[in-house]
Protein backbone atom coordinates (compact mmCIF):
# COMPACT_ATOMS: atom_id res chain seq x y z
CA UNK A 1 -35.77 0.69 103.36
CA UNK A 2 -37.83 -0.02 100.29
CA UNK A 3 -39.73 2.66 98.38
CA UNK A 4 -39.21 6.58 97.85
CA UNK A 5 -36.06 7.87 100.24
CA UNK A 6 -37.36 9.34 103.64
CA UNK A 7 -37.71 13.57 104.03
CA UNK A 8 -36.06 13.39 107.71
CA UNK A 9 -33.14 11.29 108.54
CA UNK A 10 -33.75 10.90 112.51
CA UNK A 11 -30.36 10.25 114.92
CA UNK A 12 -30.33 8.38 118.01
CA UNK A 13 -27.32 7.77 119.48
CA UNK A 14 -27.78 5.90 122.73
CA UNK A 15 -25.65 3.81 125.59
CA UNK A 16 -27.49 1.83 128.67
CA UNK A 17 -30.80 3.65 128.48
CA UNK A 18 -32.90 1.79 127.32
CA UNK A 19 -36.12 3.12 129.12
CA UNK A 20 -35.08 6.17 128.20
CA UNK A 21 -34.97 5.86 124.62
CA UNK A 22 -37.93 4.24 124.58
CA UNK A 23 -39.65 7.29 125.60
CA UNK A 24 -37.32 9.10 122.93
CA UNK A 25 -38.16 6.72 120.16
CA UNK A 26 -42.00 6.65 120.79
CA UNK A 27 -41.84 10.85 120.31
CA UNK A 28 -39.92 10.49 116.70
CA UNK A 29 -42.65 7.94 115.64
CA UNK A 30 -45.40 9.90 116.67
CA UNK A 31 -44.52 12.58 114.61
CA UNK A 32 -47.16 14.30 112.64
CA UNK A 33 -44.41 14.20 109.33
CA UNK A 34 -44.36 10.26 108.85
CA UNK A 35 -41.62 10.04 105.84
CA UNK A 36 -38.86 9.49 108.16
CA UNK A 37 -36.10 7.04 108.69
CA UNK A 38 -35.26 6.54 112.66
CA UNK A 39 -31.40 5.50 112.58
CA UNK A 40 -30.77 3.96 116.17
CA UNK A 41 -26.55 3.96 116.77
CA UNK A 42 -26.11 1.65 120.20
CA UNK A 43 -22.67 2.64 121.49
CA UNK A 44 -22.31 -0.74 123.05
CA UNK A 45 -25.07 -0.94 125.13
CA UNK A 46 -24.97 -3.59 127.75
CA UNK A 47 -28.23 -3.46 128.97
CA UNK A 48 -31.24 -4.30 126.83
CA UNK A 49 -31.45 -2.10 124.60
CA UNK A 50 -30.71 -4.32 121.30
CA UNK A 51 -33.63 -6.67 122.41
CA UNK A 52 -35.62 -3.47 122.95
CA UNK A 53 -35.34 -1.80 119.47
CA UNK A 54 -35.68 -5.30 118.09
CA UNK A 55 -39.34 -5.80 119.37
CA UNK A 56 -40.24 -2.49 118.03
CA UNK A 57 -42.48 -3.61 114.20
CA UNK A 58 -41.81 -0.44 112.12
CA UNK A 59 -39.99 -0.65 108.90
CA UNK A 60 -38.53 2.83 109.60
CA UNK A 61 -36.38 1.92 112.34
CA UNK A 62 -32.64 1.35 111.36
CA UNK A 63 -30.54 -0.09 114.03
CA UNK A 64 -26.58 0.15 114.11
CA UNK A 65 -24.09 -1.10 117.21
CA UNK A 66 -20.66 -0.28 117.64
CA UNK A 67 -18.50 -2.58 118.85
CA UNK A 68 -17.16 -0.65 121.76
CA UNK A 69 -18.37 2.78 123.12
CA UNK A 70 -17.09 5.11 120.91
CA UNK A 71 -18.99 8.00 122.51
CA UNK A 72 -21.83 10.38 121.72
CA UNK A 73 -20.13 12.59 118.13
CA UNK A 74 -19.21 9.32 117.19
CA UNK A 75 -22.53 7.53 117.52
CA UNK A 76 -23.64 10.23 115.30
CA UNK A 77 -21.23 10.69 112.58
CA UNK A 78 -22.16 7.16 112.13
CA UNK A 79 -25.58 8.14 111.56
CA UNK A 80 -24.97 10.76 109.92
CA UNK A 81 -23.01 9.15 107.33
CA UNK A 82 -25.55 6.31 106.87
CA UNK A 83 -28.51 8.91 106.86
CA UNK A 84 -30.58 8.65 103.20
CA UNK A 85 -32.74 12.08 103.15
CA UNK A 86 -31.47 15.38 102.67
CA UNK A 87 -32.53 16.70 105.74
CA UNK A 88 -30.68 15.10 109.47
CA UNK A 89 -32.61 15.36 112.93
CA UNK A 90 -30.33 14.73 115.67
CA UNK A 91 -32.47 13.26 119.16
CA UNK A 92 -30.58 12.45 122.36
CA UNK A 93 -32.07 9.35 123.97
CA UNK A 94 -32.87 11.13 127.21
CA UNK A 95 -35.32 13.95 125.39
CA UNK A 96 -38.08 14.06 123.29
CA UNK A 97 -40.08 15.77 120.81
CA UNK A 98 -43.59 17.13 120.47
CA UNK A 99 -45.83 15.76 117.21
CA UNK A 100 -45.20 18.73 115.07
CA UNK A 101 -41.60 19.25 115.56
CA UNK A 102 -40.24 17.71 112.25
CA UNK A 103 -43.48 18.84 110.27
CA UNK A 104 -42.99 22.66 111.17
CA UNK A 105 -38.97 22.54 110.71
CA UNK A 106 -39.19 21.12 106.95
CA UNK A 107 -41.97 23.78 106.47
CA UNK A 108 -39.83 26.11 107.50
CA UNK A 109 -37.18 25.06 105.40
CA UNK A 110 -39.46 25.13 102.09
CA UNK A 111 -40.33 28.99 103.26
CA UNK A 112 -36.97 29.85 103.80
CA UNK A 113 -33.96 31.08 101.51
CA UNK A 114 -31.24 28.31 99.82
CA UNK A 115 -28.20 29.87 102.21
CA UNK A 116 -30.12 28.77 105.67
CA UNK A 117 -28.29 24.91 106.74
CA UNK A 118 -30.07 24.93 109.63
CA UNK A 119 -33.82 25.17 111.72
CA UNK A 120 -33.97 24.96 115.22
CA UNK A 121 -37.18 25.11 117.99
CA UNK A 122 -37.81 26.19 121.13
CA UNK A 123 -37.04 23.33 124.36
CA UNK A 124 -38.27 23.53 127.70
CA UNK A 125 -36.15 21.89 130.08
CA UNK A 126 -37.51 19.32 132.66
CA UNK A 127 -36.10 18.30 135.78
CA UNK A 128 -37.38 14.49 136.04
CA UNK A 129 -36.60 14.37 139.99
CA UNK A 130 -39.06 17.44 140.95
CA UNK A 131 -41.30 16.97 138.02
CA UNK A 132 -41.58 19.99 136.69
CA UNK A 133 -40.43 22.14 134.00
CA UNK A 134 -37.14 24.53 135.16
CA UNK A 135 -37.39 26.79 132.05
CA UNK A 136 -38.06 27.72 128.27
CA UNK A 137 -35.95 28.76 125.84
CA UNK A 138 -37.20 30.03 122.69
CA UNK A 139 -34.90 31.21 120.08
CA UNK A 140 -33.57 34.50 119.46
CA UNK A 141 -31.04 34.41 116.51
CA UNK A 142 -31.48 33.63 112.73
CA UNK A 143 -29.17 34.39 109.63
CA UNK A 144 -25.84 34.51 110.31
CA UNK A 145 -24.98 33.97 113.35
CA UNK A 146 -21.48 33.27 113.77
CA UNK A 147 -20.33 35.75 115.68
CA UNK A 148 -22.97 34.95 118.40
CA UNK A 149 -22.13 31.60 118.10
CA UNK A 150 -18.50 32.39 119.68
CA UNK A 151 -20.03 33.39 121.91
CA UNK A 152 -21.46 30.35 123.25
CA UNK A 153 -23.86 27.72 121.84
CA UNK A 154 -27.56 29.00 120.77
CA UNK A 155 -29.90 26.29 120.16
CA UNK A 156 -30.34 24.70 123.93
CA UNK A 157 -29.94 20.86 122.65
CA UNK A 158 -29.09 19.26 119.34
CA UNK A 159 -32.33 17.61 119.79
CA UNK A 160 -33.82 20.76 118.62
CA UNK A 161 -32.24 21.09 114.94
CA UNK A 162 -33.02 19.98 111.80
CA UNK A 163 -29.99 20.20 109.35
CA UNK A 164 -29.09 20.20 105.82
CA UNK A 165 -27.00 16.94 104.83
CA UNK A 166 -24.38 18.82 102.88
CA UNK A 167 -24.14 20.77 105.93
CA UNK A 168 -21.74 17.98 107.68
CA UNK A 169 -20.56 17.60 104.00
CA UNK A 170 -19.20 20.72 104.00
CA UNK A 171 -18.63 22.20 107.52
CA UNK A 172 -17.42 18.41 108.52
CA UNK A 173 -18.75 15.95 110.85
CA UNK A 174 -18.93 16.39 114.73
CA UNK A 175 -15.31 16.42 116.57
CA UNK A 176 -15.27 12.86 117.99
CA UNK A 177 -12.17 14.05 120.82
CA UNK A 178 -14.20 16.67 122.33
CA UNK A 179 -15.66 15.60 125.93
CA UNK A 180 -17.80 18.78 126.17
CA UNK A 181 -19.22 21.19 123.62
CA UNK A 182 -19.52 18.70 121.09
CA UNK A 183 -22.77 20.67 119.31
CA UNK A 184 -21.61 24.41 120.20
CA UNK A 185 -18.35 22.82 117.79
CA UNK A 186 -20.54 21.92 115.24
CA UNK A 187 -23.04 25.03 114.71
CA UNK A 188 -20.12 27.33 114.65
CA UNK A 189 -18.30 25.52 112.51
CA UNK A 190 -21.76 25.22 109.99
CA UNK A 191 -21.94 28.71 110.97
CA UNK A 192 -19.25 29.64 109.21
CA UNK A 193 -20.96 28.45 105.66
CA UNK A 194 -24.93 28.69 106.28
CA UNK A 195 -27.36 30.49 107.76
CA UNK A 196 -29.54 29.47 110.69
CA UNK A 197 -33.51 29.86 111.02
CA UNK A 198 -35.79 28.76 113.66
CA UNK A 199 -39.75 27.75 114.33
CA UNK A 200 -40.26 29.91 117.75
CA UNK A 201 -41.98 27.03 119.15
CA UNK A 202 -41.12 25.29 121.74
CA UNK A 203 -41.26 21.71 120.11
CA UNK A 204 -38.49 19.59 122.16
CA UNK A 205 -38.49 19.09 125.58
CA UNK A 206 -34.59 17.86 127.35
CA UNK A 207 -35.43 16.34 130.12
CA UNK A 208 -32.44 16.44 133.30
CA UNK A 209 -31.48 13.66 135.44
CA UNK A 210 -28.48 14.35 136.81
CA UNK A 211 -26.39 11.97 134.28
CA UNK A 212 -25.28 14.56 131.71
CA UNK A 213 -21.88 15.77 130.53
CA UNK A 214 -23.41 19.47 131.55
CA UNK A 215 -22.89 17.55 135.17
CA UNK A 216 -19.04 16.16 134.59
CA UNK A 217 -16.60 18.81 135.61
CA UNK A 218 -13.90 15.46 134.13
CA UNK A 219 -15.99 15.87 130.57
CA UNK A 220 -16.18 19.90 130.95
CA UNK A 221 -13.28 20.94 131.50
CA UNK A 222 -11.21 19.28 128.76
CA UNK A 223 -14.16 19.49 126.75
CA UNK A 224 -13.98 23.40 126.92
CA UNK A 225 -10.22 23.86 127.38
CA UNK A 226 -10.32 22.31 123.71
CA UNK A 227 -12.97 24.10 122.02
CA UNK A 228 -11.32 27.46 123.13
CA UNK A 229 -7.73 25.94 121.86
CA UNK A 230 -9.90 24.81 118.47
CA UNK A 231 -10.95 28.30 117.72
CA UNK A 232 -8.43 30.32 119.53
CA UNK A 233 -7.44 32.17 116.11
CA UNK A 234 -11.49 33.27 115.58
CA UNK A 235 -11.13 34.20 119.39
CA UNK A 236 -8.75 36.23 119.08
CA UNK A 237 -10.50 38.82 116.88
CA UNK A 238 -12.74 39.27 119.31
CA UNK A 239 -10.72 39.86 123.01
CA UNK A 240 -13.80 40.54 124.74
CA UNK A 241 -15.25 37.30 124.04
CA UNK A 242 -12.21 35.23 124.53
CA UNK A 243 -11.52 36.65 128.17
CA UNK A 244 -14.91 35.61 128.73
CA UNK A 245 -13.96 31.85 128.03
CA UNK A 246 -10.73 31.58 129.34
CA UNK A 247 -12.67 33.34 132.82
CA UNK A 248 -15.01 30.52 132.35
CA UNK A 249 -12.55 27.57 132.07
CA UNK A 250 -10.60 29.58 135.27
CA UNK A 251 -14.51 28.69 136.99
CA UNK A 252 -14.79 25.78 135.89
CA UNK A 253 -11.65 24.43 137.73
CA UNK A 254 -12.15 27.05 141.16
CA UNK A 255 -15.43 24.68 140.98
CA UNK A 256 -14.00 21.37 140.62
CA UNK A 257 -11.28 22.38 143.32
CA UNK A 258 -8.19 22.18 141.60
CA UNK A 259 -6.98 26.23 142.24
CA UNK A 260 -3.82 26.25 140.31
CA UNK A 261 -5.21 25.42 136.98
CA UNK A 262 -8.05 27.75 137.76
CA UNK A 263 -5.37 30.76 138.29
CA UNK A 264 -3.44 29.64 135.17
CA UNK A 265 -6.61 30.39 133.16
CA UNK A 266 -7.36 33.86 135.01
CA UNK A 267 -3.86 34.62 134.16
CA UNK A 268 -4.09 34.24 130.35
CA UNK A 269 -7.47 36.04 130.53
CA UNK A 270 -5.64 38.95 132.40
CA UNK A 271 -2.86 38.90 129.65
CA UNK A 272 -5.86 39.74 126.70
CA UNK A 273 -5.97 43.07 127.74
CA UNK A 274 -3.09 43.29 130.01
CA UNK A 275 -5.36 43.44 133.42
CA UNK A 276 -3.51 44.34 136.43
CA UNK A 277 -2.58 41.29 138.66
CA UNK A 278 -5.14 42.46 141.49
CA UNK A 279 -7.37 41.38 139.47
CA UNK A 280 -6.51 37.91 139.15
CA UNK A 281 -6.34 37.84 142.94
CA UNK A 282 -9.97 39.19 142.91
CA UNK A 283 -11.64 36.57 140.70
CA UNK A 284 -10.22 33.82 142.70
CA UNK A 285 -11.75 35.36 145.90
CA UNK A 286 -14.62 36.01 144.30
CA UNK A 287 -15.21 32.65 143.35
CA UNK A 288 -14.44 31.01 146.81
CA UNK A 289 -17.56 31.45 148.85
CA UNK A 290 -19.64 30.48 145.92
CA UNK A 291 -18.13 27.03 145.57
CA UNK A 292 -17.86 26.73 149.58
CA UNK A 293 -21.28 27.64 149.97
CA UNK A 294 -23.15 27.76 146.96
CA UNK A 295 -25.00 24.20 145.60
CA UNK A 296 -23.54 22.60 142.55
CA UNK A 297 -26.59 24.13 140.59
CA UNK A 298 -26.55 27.31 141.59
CA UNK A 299 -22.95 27.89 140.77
CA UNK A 300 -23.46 25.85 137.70
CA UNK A 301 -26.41 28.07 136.64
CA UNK A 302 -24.91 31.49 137.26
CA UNK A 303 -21.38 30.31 135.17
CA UNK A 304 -21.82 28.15 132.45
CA UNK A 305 -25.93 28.74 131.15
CA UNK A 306 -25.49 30.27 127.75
């Protein structure tokens, strides 16, 4: 890229969708702030999607492949790491942005005190087989918000940040053997150093289709079981909190069926605050009739929305 460096470093990290980040790439160049580079990683792709990018005339586009699939925190460390500008907008290949998003984030940013690492927007979350929008989420927390943050993840999508460079510089880059929770990871660990603000907007729009991790009890699970193993020390401090996620890994699995992992985890929630055995017995009952009669999303809804 020839001339000054860019404001916004945009990340795409994509695998076999190429239609889809079509529609992703045509909402980062449409945005109102044009002093962006758009860094495309391909994690392999093996449909079309190198041709695709290729036919696409605008100097701003950057394209990368990996050799194999590497998988989505690695697709963007690699941007990441390549990224010129000060400033890193992360974009999954299956959303997309409104015009102003990037405009109203660095805004925000020049208003804003030195210590904040982070802006975030509001995302509305569309269901492409009905066509219509399920919910919005605006946001709710600014300054420091670590302690929310173990709580669960915040910010809906890490297609709605905007973060500092030295952010990843500092907090580190995103944890490449996590299956699940890949961004909750990240902000808490970013948490720990900066503080977050947010445009209460809603400016991103993550569109489901039924082929996300937030679908793969095989990517959850672990994905979880890590992140709570990760952190377990900041858990600890807070026992109310960690019973929480060792209840929800305990779901997780009376969802996916396998029962003796799922009492394992009530167990070691129990043994946080001592609770009586009865009560083990109880969550496990509890939990039966919702995964014998309840619908995927329903159950997924009520136990895993942050």
């Amino acid at each position: 890229m020839n001339g000054p460096l860019p404001v916004v470093s945009v990340v795409i990290s994509t695998y076999n969708r190429c239609e889809k980040l079509e529609r992703a790439l045509k909402s980062a160049l449409a945005q109102t702030l044009k002093s962006i580079e758009i860094i495309i990683v391909d994690n392999a792709s093996e449909d079309r999607t190198a041709e695709f990018v290729k036919s696409v005339e605008d100097q701003r586009i950057r394209y990368i492949r990996h050799d194999t699939n590497k998988g989505g925190p690695a697709a963007r460390n690699t941007g990441i790491k390549t990224a010129q500008a000060s400033l890193v907008a992360l974009l999954d290949d299956d959303d997309e942005w409104l015009p102003r998003k990037l405009e109203l984030q660095v805004k925000k940013f020049q208003e804003s005190s030195p210590c904040v690492g982070l802006v975030y927007v509001g995302t509305e979350v569309f269901d492409e087989h009905k066509n219509k929008i399920l919910r919005t989420n605006l946001p709710a927390f600014r300054g420091n918000v670590y302690q929310r943050l173990l709580m669960g993840t915040i910010l809906g999508s890490v297609s709605s940040v905007l973060v500092k460079k030295e952010c990843f510089e500092k907090a580190g880059l995103f944890d490449e053997q996590l299956t699940s929770c890949q961004d909750w990871d990240m902000w808490l660990c970013i948490a720990r150093y900066y503080e977050f603000e947010y445009v209460s907007e809603v400016l991103a729009r993550i569109n489901m289709h039924g082929d996300q991790i937030s679908t793969n009890y095989a990517s959850l699970i672990p994905g979880r079981t890590r992140m709570v193993k990760k952190h377990w020390e900041e858990f600890q401090e807070y026992p109310e909190i960690l019973i929480v996620h060792l209840k929800r890994i305990g779901k997780l699995h009376c969802l996916n069926g396998t029962w003796a992992e799922a009492i394992n985890w009530f167990k070691k929630a129990a043994a946080v605050r001592k609770i009586e055995i009865f009560k083990i017995a109880a969550w496990c009952l509890l939990e039966l009739p919702l995964v014998k009669f309840s619908s995927y999303n329903r159950s997924f809804k009520r136990y895993i929305k942050q």
